[in-house]
PDB file of N, CA and C in Angstrom:
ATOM      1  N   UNK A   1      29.370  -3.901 -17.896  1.00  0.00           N
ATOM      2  CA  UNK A   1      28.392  -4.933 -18.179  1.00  0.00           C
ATOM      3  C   UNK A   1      27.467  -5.066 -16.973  1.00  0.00           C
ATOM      4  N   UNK A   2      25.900  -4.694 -17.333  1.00  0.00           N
ATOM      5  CA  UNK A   2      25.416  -5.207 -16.183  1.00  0.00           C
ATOM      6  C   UNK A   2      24.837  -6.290 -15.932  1.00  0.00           C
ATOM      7  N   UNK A   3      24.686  -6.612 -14.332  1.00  0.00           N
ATOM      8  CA  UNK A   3      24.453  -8.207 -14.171  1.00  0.00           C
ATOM      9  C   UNK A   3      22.913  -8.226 -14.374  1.00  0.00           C
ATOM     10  N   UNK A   4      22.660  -9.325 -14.337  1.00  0.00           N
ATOM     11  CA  UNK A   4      21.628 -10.001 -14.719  1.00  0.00           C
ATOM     12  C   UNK A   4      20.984 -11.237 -13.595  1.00  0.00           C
ATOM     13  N   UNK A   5      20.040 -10.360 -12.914  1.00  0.00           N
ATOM     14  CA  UNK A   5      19.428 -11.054 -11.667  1.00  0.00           C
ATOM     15  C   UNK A   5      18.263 -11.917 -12.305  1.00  0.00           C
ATOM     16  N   UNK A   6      18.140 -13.216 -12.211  1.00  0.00           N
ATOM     17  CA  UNK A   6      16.893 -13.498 -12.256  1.00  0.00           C
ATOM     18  C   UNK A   6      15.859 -13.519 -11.561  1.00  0.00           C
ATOM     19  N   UNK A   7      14.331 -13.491 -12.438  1.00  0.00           N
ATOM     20  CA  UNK A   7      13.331 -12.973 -11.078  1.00  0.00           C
ATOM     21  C   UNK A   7      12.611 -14.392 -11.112  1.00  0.00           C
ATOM     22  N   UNK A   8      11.776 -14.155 -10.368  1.00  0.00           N
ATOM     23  CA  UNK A   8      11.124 -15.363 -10.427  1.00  0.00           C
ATOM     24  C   UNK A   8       9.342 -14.855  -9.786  1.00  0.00           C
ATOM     25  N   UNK A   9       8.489 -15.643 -10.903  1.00  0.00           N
ATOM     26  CA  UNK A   9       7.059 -14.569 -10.442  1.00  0.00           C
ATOM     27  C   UNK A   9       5.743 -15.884 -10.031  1.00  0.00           C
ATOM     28  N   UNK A  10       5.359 -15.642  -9.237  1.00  0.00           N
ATOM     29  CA  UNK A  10       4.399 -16.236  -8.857  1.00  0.00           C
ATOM     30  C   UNK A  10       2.964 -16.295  -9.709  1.00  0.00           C
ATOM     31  N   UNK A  11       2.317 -17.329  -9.497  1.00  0.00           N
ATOM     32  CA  UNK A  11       0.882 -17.069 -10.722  1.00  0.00           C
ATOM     33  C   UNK A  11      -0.196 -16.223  -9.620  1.00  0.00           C
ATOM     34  N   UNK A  12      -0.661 -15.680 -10.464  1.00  0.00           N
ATOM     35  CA  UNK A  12      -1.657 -14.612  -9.914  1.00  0.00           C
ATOM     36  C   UNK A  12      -3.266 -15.060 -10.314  1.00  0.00           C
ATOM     37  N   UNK A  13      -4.046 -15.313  -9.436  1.00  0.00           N
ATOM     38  CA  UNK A  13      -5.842 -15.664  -9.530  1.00  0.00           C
ATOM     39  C   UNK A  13      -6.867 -14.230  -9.298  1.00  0.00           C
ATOM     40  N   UNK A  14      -7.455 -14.193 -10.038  1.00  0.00           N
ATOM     41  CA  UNK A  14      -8.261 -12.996  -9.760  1.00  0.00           C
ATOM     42  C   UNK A  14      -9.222 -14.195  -8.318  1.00  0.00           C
ATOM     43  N   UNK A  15      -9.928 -13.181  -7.029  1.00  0.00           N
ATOM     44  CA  UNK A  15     -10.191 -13.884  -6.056  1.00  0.00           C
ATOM     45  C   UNK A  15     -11.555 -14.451  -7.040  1.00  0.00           C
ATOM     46  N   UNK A  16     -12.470 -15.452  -6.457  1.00  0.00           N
ATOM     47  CA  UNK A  16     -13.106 -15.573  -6.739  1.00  0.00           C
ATOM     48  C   UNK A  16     -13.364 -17.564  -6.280  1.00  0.00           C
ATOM     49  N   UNK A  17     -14.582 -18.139  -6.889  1.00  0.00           N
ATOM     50  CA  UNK A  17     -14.303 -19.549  -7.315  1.00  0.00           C
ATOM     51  C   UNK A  17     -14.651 -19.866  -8.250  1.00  0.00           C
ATOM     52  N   UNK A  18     -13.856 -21.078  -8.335  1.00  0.00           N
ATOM     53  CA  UNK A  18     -13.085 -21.826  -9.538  1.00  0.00           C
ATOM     54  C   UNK A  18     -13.682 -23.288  -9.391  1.00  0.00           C
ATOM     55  N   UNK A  19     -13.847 -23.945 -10.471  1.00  0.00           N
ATOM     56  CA  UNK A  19     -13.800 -25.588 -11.107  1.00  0.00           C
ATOM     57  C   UNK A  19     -12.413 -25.674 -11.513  1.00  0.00           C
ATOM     58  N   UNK A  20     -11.860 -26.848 -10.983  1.00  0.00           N
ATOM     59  CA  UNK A  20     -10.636 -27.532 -11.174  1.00  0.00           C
ATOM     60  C   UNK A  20     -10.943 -28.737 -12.074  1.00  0.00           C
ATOM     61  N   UNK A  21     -10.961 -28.798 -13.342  1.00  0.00           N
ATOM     62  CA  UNK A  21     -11.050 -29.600 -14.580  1.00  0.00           C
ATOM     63  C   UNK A  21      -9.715 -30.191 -14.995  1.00  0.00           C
ATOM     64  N   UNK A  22      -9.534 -31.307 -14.689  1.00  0.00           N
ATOM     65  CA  UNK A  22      -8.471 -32.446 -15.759  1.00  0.00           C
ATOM     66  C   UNK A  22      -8.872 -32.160 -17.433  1.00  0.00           C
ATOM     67  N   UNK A  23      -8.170 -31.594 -18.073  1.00  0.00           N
ATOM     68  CA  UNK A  23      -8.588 -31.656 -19.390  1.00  0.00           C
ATOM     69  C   UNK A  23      -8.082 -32.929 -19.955  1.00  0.00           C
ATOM     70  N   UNK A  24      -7.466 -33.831 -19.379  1.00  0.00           N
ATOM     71  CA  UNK A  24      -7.485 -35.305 -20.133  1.00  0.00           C
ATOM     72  C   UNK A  24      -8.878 -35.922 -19.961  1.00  0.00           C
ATOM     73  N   UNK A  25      -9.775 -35.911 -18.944  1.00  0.00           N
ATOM     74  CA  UNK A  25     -10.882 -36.709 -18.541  1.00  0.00           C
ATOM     75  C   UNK A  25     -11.623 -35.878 -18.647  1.00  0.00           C
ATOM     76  N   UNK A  26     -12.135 -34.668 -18.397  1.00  0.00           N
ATOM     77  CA  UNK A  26     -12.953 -33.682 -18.095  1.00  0.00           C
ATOM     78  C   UNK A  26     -13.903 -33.395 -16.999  1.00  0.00           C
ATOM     79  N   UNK A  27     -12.865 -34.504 -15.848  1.00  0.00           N
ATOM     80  CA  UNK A  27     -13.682 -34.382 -14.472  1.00  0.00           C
ATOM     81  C   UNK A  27     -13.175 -33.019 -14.007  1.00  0.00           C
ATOM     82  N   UNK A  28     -13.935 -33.262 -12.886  1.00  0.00           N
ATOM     83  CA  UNK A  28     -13.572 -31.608 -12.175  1.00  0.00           C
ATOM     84  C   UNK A  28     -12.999 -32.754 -10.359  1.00  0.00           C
ATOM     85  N   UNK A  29     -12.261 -31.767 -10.262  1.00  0.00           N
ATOM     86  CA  UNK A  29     -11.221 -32.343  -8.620  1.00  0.00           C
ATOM     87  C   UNK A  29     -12.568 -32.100  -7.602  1.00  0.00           C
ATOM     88  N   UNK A  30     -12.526 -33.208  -6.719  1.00  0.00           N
ATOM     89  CA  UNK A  30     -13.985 -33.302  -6.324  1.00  0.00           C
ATOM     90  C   UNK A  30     -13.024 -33.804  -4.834  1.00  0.00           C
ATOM     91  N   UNK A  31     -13.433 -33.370  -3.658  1.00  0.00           N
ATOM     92  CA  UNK A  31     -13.265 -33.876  -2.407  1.00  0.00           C
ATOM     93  C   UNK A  31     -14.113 -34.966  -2.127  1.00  0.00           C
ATOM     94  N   UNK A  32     -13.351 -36.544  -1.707  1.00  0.00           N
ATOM     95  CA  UNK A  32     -14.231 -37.216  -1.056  1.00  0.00           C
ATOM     96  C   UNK A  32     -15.422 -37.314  -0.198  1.00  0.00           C
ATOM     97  N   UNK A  33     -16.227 -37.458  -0.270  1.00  0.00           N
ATOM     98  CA  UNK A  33     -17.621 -37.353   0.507  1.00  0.00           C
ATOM     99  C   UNK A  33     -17.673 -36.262   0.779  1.00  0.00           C
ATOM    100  N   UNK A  34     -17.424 -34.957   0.096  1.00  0.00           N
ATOM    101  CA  UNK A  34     -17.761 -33.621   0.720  1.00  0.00           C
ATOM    102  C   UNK A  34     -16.862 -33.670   1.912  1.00  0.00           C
ATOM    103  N   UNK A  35     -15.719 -34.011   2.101  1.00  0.00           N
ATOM    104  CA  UNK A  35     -15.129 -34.077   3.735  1.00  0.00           C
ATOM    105  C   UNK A  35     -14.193 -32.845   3.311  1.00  0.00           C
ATOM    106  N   UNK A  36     -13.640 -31.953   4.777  1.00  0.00           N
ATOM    107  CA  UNK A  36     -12.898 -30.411   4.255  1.00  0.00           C
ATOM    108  C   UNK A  36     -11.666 -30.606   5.299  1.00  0.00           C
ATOM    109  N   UNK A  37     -11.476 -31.862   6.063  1.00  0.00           N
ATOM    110  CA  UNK A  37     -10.775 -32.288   6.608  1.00  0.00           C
ATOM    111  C   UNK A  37      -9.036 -32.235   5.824  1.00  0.00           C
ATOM    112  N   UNK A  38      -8.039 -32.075   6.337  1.00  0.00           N
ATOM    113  CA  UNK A  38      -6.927 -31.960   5.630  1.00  0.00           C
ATOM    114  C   UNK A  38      -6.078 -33.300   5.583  1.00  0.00           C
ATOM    115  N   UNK A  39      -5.605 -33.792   4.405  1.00  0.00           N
ATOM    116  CA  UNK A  39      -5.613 -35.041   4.155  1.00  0.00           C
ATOM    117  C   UNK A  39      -6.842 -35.708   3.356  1.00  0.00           C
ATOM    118  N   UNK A  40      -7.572 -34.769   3.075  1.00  0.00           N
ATOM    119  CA  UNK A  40      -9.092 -35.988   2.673  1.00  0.00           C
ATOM    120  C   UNK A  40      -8.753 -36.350   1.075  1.00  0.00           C
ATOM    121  N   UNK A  41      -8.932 -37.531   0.751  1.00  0.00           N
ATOM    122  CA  UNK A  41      -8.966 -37.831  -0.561  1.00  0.00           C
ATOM    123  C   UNK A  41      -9.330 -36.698  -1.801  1.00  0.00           C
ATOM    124  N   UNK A  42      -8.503 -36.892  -2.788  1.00  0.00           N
ATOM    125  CA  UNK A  42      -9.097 -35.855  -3.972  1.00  0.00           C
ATOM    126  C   UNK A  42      -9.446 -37.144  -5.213  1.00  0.00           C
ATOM    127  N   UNK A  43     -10.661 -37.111  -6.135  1.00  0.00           N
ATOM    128  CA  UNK A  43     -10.631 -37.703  -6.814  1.00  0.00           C
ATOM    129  C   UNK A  43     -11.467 -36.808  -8.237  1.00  0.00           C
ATOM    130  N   UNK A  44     -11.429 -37.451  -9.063  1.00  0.00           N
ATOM    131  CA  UNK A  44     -11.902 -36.661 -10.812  1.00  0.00           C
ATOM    132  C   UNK A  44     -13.397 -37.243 -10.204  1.00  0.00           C
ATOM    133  N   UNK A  45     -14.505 -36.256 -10.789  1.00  0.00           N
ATOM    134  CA  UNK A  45     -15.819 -36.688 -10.634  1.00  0.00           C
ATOM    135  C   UNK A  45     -16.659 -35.657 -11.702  1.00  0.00           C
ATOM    136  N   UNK A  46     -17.722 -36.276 -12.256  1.00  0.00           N
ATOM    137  CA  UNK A  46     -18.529 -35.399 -13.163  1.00  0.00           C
ATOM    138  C   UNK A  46     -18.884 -33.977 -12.359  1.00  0.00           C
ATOM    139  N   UNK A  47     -19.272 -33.139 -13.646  1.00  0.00           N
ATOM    140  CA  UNK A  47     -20.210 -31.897 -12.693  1.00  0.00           C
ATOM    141  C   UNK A  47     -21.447 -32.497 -12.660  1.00  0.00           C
ATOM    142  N   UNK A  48     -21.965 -32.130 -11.334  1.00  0.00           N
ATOM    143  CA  UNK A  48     -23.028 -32.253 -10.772  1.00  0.00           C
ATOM    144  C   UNK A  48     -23.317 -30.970  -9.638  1.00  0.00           C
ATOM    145  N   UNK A  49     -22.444 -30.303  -9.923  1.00  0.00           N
ATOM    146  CA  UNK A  49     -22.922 -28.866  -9.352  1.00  0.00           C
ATOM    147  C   UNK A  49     -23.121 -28.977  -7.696  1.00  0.00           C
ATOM    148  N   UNK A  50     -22.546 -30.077  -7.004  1.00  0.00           N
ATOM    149  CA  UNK A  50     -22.469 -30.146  -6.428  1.00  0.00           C
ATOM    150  C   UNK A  50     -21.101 -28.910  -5.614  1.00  0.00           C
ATOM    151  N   UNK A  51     -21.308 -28.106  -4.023  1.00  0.00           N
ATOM    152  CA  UNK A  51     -20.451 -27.247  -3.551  1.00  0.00           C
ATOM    153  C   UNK A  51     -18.905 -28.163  -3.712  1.00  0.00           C
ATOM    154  N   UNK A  52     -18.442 -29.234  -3.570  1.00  0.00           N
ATOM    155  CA  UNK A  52     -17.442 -29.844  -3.071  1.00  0.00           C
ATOM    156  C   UNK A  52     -16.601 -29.955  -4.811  1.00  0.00           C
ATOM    157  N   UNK A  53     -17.301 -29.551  -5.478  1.00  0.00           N
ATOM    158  CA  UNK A  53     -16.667 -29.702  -6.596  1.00  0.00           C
ATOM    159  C   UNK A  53     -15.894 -28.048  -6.730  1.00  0.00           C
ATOM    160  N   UNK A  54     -16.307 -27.344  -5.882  1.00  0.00           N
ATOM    161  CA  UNK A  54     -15.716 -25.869  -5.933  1.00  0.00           C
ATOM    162  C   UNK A  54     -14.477 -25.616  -5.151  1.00  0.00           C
ATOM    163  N   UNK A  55     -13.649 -24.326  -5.583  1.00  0.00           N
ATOM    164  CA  UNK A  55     -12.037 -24.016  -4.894  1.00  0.00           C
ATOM    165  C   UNK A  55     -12.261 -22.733  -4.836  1.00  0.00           C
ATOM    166  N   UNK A  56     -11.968 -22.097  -3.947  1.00  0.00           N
ATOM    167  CA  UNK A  56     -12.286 -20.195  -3.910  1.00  0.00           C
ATOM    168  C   UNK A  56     -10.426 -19.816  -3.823  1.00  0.00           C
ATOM    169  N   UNK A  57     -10.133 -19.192  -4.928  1.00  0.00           N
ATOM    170  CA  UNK A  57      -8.960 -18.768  -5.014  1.00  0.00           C
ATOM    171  C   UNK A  57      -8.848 -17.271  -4.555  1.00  0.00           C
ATOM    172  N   UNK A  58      -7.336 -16.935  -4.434  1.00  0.00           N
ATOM    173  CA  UNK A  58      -6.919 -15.361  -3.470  1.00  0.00           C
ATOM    174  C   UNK A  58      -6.267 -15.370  -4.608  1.00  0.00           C
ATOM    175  N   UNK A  59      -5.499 -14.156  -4.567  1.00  0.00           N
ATOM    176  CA  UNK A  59      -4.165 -13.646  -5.441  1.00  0.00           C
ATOM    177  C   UNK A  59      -3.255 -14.684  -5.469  1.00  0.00           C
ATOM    178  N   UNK A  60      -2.445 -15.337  -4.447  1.00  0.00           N
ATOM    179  CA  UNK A  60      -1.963 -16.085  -5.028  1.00  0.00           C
ATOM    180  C   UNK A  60      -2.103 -18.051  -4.186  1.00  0.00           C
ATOM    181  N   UNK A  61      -3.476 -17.718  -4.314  1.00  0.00           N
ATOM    182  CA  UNK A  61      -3.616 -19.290  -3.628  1.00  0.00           C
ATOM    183  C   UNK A  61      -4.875 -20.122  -3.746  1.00  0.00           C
ATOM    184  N   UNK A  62      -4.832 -21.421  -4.276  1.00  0.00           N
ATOM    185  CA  UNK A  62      -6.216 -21.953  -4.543  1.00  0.00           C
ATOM    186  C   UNK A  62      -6.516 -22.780  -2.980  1.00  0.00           C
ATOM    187  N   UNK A  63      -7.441 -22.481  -2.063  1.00  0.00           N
ATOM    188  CA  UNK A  63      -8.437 -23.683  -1.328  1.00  0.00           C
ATOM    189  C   UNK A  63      -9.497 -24.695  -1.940  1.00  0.00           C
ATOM    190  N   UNK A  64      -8.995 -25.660  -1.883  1.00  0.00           N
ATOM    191  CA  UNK A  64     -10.052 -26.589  -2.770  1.00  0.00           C
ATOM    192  C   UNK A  64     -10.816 -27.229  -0.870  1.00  0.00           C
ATOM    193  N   UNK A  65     -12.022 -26.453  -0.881  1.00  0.00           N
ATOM    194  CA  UNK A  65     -12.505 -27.184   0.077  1.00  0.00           C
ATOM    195  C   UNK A  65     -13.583 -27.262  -0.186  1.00  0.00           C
ATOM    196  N   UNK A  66     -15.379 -27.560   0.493  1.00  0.00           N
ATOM    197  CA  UNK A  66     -16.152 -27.691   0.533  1.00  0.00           C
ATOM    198  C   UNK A  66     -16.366 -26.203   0.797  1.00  0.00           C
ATOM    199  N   UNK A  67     -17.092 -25.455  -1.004  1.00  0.00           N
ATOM    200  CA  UNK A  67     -17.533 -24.110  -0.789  1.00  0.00           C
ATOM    201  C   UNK A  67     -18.511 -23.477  -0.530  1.00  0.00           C
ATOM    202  N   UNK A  68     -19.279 -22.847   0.985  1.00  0.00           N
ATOM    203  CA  UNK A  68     -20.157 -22.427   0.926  1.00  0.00           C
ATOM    204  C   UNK A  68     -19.896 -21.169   0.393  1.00  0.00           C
ATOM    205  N   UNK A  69     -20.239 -20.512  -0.747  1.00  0.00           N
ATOM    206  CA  UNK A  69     -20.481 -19.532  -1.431  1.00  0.00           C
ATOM    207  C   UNK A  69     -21.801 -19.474  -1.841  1.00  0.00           C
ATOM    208  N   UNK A  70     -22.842 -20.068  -2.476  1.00  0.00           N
ATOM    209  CA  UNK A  70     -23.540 -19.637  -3.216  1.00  0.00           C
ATOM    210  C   UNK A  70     -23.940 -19.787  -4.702  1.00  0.00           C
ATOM    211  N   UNK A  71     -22.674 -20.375  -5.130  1.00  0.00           N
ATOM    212  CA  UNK A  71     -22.273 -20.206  -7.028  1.00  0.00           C
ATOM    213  C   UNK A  71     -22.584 -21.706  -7.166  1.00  0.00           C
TER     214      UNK A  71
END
């Protein structure tokens, strides 16, 4: 009989950035006053296309900070 290891798998992000949307409200996770400080408030806020409403994700990790990207 063979054993039976369980695995365990991590979630995977293609890199890129991302909007973080509550689908109960349909805000998007918005950093207080644009601050990128650690600890800074997170709160639901409309799009307004504002950078602070953006998160630039890796393979396996989201930064929700104030994104200068471009997008």
């Amino acid at each position: 009989m063979a054993s039976s290891t369980p695995t365990t798998s991590q979630p995977t992000f293609a890199s890129g950035v991302y909007k973080l949307k509550n689908v109960a409200t349909g805000t998007l996770l918005d950093l207080w006053n644009g601050e990128t400080n650690e600890g800074t408030i997170i709160q639901g806020h409309g799009d307004n296309g504002a950078t602070n409403l953006k998160a630039r994700a890796g393979a396996q990790h989201i930064t929700h900070r104030k994104c200068q990207c471009g997008h």
